[in-house]
Protein backbone atom coordinates (compact mmCIF):
# COMPACT_ATOMS: atom_id res chain seq x y z
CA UNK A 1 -11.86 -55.69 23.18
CA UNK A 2 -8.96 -57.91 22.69
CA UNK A 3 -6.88 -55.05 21.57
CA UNK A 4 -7.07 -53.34 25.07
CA UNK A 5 -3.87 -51.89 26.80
CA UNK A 6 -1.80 -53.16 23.48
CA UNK A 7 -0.69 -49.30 23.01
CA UNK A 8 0.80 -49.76 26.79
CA UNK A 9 3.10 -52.53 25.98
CA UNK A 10 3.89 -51.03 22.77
CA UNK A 11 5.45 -47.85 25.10
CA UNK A 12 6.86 -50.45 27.18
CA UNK A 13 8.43 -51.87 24.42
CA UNK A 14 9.69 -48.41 23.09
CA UNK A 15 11.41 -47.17 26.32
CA UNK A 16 13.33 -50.27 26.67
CA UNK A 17 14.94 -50.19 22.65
CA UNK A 18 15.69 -46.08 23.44
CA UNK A 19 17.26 -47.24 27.07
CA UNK A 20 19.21 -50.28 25.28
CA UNK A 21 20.58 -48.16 22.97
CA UNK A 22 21.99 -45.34 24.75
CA UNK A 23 23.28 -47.96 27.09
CA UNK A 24 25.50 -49.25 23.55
CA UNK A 25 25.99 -45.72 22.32
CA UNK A 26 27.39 -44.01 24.99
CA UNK A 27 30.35 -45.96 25.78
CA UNK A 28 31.30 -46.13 22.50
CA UNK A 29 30.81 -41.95 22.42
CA UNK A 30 33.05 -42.28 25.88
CA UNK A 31 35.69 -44.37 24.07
CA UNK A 32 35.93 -42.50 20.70
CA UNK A 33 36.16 -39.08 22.62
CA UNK A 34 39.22 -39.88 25.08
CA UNK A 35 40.86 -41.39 21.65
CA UNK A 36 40.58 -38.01 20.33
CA UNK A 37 41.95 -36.23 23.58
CA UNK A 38 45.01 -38.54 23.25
CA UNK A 39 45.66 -37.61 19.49
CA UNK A 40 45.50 -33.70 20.86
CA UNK A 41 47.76 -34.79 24.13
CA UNK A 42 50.21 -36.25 21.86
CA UNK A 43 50.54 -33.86 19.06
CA UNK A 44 51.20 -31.23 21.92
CA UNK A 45 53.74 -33.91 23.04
CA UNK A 46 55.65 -34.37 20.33
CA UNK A 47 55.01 -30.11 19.44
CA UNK A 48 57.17 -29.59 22.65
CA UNK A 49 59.82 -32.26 22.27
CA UNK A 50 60.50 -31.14 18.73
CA UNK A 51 60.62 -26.99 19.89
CA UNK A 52 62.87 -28.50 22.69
CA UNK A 53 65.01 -30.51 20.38
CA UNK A 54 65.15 -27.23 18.04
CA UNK A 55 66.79 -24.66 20.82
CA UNK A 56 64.01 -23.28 20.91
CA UNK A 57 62.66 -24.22 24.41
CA UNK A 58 65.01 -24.98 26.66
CA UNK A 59 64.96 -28.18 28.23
CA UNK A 60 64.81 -31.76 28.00
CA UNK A 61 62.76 -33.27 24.89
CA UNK A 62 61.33 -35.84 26.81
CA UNK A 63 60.85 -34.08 29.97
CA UNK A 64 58.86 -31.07 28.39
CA UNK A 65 56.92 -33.64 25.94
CA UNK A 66 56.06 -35.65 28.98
CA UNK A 67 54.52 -32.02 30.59
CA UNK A 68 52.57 -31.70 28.00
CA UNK A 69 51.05 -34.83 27.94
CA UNK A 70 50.15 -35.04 31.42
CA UNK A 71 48.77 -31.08 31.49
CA UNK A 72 46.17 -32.68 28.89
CA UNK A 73 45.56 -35.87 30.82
CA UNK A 74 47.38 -38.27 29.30
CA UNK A 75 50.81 -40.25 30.34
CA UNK A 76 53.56 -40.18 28.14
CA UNK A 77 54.22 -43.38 27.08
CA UNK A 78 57.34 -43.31 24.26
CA UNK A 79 59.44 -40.72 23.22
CA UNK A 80 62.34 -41.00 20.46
CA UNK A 81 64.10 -37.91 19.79
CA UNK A 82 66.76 -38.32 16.25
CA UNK A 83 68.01 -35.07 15.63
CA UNK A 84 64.93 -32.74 14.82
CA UNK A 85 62.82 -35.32 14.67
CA UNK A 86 60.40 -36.48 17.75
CA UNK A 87 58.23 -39.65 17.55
CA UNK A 88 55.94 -39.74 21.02
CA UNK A 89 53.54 -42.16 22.47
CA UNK A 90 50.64 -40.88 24.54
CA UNK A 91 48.08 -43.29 26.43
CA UNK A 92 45.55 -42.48 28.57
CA UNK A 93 42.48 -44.80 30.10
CA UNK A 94 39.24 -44.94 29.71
CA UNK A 95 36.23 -47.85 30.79
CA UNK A 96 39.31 -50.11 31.37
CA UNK A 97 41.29 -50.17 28.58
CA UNK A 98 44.14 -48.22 27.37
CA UNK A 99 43.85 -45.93 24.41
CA UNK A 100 47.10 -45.04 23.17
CA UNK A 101 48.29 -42.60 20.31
CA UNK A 102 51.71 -41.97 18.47
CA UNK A 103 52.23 -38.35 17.11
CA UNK A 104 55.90 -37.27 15.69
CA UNK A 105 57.01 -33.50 15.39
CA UNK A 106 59.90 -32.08 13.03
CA UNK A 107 60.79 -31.11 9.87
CA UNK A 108 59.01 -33.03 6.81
CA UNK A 109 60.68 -36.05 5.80
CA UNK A 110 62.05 -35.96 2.41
């Protein structure tokens, strides 16, 4: 009889590892998947500086790279424009703290 209502607190016990877990997992999830929207927001970036920088949008490097970046969420943060070549910073925020991700655009070095 001493065993009685054991398999209860076992449950108990259960619940509260699953609910401890997720609470760890999905911020991390949260945090990993706005890092990978800023890599997309600032290869689109630098993609539309460099076609701007080429003639063949017309424009303002910057300007158009900063579009970009903000019509996929993030803020452009840098943007370096040598000739062909475009180096951009995107950032974008997420549980408090700033993810941010360089991309550059041109032709390959070398």
């Amino acid at each position: 009889m001493a065993e009685r209502g054991s398999g209860s607190v076992l449950a108990v016990a259960l619940v509260a590892s699953v609910l401890m877990l997720a609470g760890l997992v999905l911020p991390l999830n949260a945090a990993l998947m706005t890092r990978q929207l800023t890599a997309n927001a600032a290869d689109a970036a630098a993609l539309a500086a460099a076609d701007t920088a080429s003639g063949l949008v017309a424009g303002y490097p910057c300007a158009n790279a900063a579009e970009a970046a903000r019509l996929n969420g993030a803020t452009l943060g840098e943007c370096a424009v040598n000739g062909l070549d475009v180096r951009v910073t995107a950032t974008r925020q997420v549980l408090g703290v700033l993810v941010s991700v360089g991309s550059r655009a041109g032709p390959s070095p070398g």
